[in-house]
PDB file of N, CA and C in Angstrom:
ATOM      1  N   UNK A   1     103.216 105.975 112.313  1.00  0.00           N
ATOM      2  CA  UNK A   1     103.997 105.706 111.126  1.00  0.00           C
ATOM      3  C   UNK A   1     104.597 104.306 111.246  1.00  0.00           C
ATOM      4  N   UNK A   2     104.314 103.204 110.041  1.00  0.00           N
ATOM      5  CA  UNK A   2     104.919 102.125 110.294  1.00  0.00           C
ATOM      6  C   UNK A   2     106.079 102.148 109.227  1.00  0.00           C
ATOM      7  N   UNK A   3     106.654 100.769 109.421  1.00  0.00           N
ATOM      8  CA  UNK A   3     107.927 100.840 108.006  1.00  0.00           C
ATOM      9  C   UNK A   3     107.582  99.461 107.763  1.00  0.00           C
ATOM     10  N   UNK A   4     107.236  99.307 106.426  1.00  0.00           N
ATOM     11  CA  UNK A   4     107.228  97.614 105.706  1.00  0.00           C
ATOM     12  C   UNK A   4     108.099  97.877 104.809  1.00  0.00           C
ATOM     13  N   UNK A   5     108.839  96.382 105.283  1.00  0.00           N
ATOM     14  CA  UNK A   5     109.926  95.631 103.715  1.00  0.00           C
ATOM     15  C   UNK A   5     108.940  95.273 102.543  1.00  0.00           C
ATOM     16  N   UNK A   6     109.290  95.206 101.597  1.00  0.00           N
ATOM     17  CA  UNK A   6     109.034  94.943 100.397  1.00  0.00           C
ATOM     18  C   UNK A   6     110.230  93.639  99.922  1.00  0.00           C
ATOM     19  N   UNK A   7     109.535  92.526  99.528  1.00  0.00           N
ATOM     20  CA  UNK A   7     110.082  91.212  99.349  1.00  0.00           C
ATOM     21  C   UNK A   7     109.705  90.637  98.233  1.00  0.00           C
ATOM     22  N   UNK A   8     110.435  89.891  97.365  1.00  0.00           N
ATOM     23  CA  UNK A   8     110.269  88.961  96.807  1.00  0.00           C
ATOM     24  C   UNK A   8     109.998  87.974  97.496  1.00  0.00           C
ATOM     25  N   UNK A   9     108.956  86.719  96.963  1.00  0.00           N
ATOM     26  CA  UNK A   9     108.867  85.423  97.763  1.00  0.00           C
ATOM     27  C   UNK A   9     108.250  84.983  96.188  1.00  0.00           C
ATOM     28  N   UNK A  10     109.299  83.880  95.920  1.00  0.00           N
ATOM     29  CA  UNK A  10     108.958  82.690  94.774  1.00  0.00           C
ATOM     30  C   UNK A  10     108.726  83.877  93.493  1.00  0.00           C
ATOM     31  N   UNK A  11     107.634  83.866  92.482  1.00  0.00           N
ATOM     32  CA  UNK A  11     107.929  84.784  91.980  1.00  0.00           C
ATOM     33  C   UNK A  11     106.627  85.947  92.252  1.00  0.00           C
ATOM     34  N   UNK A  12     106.479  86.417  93.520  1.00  0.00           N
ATOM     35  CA  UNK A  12     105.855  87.422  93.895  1.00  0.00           C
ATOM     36  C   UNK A  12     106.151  88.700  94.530  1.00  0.00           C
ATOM     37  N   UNK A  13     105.967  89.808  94.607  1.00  0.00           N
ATOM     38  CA  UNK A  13     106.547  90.807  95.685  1.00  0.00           C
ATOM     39  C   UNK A  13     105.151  91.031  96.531  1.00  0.00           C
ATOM     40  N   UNK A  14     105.584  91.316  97.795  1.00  0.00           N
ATOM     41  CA  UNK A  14     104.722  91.503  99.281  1.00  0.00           C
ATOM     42  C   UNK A  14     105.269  92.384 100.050  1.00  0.00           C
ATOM     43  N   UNK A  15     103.901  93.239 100.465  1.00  0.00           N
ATOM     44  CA  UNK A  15     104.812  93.689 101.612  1.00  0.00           C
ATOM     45  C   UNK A  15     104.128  93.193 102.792  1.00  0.00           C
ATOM     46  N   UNK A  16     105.502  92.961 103.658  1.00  0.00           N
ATOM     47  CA  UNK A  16     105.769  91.973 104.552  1.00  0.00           C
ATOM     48  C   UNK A  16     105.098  92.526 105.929  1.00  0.00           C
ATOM     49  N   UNK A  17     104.247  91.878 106.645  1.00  0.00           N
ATOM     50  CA  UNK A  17     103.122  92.697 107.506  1.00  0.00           C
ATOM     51  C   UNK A  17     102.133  93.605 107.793  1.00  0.00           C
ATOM     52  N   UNK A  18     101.936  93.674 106.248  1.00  0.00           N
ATOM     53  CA  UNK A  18     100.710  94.611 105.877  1.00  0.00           C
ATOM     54  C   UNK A  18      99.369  93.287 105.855  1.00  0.00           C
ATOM     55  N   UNK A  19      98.716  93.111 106.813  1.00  0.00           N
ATOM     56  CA  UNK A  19      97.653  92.195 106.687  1.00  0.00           C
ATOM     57  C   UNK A  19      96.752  92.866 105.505  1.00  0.00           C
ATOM     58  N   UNK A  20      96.473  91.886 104.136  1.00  0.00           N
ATOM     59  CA  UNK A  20      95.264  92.300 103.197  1.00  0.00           C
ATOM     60  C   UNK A  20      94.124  92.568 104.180  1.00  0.00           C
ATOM     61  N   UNK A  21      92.936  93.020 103.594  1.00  0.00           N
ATOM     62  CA  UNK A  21      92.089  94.098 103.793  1.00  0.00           C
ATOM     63  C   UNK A  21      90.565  92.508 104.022  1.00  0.00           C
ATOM     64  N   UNK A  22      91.134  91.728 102.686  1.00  0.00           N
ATOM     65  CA  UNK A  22      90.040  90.686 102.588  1.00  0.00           C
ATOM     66  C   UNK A  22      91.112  89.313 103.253  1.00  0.00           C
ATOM     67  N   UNK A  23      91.661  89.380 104.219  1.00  0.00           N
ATOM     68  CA  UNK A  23      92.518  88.229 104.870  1.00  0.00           C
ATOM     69  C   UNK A  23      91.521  87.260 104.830  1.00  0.00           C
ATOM     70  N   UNK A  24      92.084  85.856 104.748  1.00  0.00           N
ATOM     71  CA  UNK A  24      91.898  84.385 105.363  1.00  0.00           C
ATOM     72  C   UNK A  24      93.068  83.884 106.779  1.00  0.00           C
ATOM     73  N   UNK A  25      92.527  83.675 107.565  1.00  0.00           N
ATOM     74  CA  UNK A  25      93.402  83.329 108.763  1.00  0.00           C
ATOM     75  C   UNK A  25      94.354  82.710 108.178  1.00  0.00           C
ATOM     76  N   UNK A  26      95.474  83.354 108.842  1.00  0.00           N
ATOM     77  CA  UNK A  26      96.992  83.208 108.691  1.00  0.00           C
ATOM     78  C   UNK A  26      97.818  84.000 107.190  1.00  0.00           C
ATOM     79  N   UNK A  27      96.507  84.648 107.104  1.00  0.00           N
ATOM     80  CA  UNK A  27      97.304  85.637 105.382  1.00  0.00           C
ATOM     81  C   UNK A  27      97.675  86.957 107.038  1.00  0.00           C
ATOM     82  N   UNK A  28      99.338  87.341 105.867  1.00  0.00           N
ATOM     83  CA  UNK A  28     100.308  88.510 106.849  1.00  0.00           C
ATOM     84  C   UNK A  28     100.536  89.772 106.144  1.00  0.00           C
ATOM     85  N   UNK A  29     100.601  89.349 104.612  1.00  0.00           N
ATOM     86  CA  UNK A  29     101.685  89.494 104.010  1.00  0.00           C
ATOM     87  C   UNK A  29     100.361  90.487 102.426  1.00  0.00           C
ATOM     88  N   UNK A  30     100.643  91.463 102.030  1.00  0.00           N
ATOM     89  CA  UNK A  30      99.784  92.377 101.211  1.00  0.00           C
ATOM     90  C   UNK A  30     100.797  91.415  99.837  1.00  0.00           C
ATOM     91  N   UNK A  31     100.433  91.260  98.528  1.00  0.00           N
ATOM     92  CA  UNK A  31     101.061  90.841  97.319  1.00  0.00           C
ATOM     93  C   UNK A  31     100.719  92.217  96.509  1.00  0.00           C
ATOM     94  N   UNK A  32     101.769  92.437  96.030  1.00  0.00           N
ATOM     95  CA  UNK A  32     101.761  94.168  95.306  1.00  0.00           C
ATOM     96  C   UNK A  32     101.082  93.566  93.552  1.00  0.00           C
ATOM     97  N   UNK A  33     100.489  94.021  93.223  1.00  0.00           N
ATOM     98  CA  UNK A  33      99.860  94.024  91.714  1.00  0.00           C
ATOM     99  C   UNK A  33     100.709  95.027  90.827  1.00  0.00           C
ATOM    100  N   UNK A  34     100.680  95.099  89.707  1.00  0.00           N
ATOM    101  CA  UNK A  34     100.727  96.629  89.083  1.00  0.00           C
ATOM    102  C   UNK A  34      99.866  96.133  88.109  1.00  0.00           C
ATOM    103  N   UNK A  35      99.401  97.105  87.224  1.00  0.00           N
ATOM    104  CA  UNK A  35      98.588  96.767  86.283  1.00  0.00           C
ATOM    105  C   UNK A  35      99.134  97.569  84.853  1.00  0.00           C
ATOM    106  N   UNK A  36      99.337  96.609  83.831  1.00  0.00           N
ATOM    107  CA  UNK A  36      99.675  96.979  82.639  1.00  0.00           C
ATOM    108  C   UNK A  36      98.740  97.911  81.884  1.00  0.00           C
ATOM    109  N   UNK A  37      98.675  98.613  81.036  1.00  0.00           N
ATOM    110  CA  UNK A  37      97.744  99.765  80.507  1.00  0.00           C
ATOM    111  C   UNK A  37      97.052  99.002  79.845  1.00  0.00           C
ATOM    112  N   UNK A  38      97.467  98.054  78.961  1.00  0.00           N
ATOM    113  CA  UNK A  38      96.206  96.893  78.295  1.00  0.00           C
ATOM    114  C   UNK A  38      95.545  96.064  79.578  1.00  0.00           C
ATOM    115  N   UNK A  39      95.578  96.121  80.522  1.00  0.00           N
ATOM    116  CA  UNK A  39      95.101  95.260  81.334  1.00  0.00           C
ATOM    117  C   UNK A  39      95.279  93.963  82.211  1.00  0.00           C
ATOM    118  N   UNK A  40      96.477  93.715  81.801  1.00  0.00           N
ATOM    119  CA  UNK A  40      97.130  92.773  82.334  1.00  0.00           C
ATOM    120  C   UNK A  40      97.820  93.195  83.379  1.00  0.00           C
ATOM    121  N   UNK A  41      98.326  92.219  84.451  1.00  0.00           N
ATOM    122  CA  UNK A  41      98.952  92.223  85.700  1.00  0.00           C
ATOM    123  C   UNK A  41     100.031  91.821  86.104  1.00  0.00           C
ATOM    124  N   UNK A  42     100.832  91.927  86.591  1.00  0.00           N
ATOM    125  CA  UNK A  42     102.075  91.072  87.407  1.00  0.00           C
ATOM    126  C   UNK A  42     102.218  91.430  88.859  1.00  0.00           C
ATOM    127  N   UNK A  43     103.180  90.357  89.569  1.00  0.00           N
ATOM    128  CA  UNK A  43     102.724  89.915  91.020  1.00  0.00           C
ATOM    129  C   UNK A  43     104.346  90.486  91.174  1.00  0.00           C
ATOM    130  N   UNK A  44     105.291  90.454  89.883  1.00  0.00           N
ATOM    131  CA  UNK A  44     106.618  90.471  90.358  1.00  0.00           C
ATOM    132  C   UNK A  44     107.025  92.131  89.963  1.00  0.00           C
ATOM    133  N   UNK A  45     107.577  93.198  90.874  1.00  0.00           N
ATOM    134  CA  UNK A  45     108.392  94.113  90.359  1.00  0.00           C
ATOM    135  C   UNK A  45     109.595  94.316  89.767  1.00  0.00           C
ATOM    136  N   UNK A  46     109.856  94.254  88.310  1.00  0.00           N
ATOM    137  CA  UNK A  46     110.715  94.302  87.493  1.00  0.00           C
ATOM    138  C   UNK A  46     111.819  95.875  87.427  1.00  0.00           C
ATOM    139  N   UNK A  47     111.283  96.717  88.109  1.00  0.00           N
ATOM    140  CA  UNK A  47     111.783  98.009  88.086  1.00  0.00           C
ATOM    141  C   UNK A  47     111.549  98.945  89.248  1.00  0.00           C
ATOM    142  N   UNK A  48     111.785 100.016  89.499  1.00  0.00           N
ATOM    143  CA  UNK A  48     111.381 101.208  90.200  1.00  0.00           C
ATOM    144  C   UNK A  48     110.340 101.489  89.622  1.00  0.00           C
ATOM    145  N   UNK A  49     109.762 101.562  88.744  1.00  0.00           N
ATOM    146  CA  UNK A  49     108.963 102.562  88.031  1.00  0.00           C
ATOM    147  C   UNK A  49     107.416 101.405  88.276  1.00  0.00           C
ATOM    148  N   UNK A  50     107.550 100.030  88.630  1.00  0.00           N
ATOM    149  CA  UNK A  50     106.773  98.744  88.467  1.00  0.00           C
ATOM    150  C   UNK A  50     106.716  98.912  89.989  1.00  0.00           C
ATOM    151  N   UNK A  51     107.344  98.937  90.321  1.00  0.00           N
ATOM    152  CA  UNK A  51     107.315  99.019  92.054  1.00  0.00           C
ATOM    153  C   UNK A  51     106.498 100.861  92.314  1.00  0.00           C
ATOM    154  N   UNK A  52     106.761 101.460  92.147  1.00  0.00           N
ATOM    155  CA  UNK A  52     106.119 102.419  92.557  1.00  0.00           C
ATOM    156  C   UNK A  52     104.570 102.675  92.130  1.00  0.00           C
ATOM    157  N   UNK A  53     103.974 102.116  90.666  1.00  0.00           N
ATOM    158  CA  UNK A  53     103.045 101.990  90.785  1.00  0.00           C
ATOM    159  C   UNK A  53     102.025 101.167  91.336  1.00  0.00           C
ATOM    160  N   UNK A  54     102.772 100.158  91.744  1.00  0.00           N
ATOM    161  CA  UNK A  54     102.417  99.334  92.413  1.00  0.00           C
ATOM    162  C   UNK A  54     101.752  99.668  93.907  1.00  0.00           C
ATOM    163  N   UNK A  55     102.758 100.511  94.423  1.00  0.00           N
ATOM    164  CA  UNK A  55     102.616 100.901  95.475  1.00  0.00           C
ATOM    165  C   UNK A  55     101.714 102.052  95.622  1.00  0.00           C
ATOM    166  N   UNK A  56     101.711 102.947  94.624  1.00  0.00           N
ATOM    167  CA  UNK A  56     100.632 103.780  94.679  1.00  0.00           C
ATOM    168  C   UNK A  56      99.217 103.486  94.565  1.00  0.00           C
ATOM    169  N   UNK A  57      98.993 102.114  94.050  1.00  0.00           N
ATOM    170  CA  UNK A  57      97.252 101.810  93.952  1.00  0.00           C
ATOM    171  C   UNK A  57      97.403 101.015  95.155  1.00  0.00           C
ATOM    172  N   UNK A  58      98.299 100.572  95.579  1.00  0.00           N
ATOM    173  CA  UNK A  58      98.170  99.900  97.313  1.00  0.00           C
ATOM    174  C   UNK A  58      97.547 100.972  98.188  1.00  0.00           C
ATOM    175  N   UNK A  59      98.239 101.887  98.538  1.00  0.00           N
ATOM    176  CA  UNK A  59      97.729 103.234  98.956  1.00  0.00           C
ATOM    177  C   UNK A  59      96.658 103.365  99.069  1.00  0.00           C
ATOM    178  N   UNK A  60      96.491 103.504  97.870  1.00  0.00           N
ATOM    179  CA  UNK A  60      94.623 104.361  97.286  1.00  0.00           C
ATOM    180  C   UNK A  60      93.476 103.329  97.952  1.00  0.00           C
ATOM    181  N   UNK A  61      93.991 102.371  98.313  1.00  0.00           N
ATOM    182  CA  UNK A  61      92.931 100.812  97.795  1.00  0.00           C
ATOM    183  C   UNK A  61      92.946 100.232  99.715  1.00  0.00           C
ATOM    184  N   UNK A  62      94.337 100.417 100.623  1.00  0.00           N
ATOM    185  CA  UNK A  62      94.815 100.344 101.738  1.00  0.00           C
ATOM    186  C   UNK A  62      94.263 100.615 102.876  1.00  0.00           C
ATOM    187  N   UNK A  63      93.289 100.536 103.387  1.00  0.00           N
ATOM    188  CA  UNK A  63      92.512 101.697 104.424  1.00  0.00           C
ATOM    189  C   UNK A  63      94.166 101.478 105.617  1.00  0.00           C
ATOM    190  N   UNK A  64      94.652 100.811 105.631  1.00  0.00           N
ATOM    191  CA  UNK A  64      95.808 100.615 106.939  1.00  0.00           C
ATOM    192  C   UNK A  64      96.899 100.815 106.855  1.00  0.00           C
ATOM    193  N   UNK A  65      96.961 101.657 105.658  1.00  0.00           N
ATOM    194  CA  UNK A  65      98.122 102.368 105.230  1.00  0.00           C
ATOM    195  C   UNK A  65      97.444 104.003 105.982  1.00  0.00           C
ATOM    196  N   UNK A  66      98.737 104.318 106.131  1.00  0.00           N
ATOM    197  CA  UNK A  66      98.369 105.733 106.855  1.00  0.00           C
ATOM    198  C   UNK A  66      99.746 106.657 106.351  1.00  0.00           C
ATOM    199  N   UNK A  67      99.656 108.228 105.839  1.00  0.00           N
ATOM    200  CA  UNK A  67     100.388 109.106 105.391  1.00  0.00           C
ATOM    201  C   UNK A  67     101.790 108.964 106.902  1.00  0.00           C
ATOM    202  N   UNK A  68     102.729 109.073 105.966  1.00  0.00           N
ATOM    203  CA  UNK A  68     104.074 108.773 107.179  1.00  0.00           C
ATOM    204  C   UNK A  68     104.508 107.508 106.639  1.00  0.00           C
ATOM    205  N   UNK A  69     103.546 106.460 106.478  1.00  0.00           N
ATOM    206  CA  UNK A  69     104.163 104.899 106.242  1.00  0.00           C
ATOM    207  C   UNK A  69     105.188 104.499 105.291  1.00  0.00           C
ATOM    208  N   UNK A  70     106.688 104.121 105.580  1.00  0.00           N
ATOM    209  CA  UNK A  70     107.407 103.872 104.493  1.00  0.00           C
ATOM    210  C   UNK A  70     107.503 102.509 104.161  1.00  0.00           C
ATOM    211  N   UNK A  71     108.335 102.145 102.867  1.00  0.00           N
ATOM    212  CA  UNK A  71     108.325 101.261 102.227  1.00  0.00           C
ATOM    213  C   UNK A  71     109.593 101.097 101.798  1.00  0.00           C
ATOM    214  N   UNK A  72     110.298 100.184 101.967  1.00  0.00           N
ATOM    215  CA  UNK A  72     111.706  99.790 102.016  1.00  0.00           C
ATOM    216  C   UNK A  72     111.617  98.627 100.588  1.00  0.00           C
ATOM    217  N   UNK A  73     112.195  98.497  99.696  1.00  0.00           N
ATOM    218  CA  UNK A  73     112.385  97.920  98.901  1.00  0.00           C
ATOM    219  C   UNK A  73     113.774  97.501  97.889  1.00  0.00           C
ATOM    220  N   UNK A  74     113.967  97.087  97.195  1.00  0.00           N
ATOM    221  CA  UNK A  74     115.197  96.623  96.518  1.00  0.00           C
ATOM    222  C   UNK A  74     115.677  97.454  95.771  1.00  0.00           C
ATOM    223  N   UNK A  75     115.074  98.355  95.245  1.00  0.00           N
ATOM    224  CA  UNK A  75     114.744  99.476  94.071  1.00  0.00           C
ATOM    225  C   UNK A  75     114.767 100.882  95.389  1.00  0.00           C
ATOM    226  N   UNK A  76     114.521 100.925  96.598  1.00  0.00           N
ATOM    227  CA  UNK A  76     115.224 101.741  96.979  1.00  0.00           C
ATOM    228  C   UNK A  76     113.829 102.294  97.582  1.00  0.00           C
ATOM    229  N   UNK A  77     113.379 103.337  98.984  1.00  0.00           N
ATOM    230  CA  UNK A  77     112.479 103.318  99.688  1.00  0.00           C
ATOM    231  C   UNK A  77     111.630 104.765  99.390  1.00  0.00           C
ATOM    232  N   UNK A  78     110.338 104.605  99.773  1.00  0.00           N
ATOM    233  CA  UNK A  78     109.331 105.065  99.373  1.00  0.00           C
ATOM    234  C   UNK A  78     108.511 105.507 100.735  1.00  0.00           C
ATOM    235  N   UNK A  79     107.883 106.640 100.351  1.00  0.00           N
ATOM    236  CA  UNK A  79     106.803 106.768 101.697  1.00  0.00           C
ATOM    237  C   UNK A  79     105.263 107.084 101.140  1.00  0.00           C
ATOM    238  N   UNK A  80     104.489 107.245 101.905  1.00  0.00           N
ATOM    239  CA  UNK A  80     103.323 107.732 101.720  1.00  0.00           C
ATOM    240  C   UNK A  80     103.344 109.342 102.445  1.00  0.00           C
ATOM    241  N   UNK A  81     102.932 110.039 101.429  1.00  0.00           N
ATOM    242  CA  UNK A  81     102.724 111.416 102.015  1.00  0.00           C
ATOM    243  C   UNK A  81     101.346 111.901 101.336  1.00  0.00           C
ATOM    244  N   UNK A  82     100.323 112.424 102.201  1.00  0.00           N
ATOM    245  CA  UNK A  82      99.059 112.994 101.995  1.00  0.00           C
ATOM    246  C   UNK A  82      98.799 111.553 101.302  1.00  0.00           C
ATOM    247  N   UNK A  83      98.102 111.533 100.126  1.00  0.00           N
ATOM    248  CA  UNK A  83      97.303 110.593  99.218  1.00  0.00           C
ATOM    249  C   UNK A  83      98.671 110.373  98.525  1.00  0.00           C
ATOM    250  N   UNK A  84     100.077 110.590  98.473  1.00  0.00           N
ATOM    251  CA  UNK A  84     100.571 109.872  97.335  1.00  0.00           C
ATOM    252  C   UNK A  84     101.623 108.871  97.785  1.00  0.00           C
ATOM    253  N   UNK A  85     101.854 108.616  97.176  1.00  0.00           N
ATOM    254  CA  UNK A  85     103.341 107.612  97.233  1.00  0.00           C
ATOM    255  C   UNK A  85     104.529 108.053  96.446  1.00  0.00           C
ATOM    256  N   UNK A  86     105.775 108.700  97.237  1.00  0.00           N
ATOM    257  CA  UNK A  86     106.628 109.306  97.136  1.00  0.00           C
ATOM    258  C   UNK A  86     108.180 108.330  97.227  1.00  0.00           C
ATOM    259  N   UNK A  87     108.645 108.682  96.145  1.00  0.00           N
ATOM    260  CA  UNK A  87     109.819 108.266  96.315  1.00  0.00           C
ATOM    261  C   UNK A  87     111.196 108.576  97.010  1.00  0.00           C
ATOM    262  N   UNK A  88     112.030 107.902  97.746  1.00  0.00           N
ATOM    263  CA  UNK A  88     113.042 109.153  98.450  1.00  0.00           C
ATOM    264  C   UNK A  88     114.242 108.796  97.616  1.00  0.00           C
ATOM    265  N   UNK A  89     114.434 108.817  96.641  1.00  0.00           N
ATOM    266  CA  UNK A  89     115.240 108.436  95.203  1.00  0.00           C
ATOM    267  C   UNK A  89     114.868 109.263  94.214  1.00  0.00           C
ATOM    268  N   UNK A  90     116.004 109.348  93.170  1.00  0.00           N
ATOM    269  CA  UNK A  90     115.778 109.499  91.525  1.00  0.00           C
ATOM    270  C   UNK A  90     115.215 108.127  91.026  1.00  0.00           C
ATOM    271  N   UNK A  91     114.454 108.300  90.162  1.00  0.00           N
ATOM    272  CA  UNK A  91     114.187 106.577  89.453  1.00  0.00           C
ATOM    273  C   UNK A  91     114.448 106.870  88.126  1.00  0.00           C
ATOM    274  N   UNK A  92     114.678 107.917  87.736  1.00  0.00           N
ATOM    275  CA  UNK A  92     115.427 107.753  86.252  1.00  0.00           C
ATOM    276  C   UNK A  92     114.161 107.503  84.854  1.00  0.00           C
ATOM    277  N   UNK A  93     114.388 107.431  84.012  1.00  0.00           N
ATOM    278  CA  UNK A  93     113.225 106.902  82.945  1.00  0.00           C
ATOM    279  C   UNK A  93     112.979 106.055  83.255  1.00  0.00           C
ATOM    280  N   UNK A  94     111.551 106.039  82.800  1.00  0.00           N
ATOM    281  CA  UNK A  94     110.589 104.557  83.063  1.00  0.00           C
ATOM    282  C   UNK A  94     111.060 103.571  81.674  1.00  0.00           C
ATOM    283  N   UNK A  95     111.542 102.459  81.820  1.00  0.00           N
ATOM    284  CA  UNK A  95     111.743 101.544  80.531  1.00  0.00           C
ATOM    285  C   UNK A  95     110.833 101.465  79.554  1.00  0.00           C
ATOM    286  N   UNK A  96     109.382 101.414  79.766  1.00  0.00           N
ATOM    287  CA  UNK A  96     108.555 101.283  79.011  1.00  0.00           C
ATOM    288  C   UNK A  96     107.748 102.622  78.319  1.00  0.00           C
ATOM    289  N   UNK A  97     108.486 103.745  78.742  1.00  0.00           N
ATOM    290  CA  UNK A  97     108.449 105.090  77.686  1.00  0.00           C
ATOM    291  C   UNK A  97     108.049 104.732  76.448  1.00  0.00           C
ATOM    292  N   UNK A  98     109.744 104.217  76.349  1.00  0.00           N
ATOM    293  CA  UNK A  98     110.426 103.827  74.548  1.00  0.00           C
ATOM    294  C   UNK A  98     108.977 103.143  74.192  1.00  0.00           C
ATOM    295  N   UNK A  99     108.621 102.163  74.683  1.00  0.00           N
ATOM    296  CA  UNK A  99     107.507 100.967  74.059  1.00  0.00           C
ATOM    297  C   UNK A  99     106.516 101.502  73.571  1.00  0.00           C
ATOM    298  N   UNK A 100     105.745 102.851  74.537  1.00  0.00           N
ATOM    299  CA  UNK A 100     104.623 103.463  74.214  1.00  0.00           C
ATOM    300  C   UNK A 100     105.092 104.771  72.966  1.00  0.00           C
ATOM    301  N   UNK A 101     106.042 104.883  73.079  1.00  0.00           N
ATOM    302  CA  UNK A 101     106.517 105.858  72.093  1.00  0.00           C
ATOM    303  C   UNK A 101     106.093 105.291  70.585  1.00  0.00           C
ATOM    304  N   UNK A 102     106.549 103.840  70.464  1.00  0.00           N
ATOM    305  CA  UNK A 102     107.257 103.132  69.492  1.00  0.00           C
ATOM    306  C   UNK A 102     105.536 102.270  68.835  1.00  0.00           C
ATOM    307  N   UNK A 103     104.452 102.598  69.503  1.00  0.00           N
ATOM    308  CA  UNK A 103     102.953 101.830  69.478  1.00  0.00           C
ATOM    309  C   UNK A 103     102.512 103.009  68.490  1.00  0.00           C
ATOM    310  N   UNK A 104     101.837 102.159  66.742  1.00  0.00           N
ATOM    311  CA  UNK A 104     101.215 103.164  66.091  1.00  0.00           C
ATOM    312  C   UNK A 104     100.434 102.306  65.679  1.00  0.00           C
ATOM    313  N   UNK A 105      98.995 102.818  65.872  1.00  0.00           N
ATOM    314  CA  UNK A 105      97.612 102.674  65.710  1.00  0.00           C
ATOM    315  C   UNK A 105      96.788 103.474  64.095  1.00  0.00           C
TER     316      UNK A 105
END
């Protein structure tokens, strides 16, 4: 079981000693994605709810992530258990509910 911080650096979040999977010598550091439902991306976690999905396709995608591994973050810490990514918090409503509520096609 390891424990990685979760960091901002400039306007990105990383977690901090998770070597990526496709490294270039001297990469340390994993950069968390989330992915918007239209398809778009961001590098920065704006929320709990942005951070945790984030962290859950890290997981899935991670071969060096291993069940036990936590995740310490600003928004408050997280583990991996079996295949998921678990929160050890309430996170409350997701902000962007309202948005998808409020979308008529």
């Amino acid at each position: 079981m390891a424990t990685y911080e979760v960091k901002q650096v400039s306007r990105n979040h990383y977690v901090m000693g998770l070597v990526p999977e496709w490294a270039e010598d001297g990469d340390k550091d994993t950069m968390l994605i989330y992915h918007y439902p239209g398809g778009d991306v961001d590098t920065r976690m704006k929320d709990a709810h942005m951070m945790y999905a984030a962290l859950y396709d890290l997981f899935q995608t991670q071969d060096n992530l291993k069940d036990g591994d936590v995740f310490q973050t600003e928004f408050g810490t997280y583990h991996c258990e079996g295949v998921h990514v678990v929160p050890d918090f309430e996170m409350g409503p997701d902000p962007r509910e309202n948005q998808r509520d409020n979308v008529h096609f």
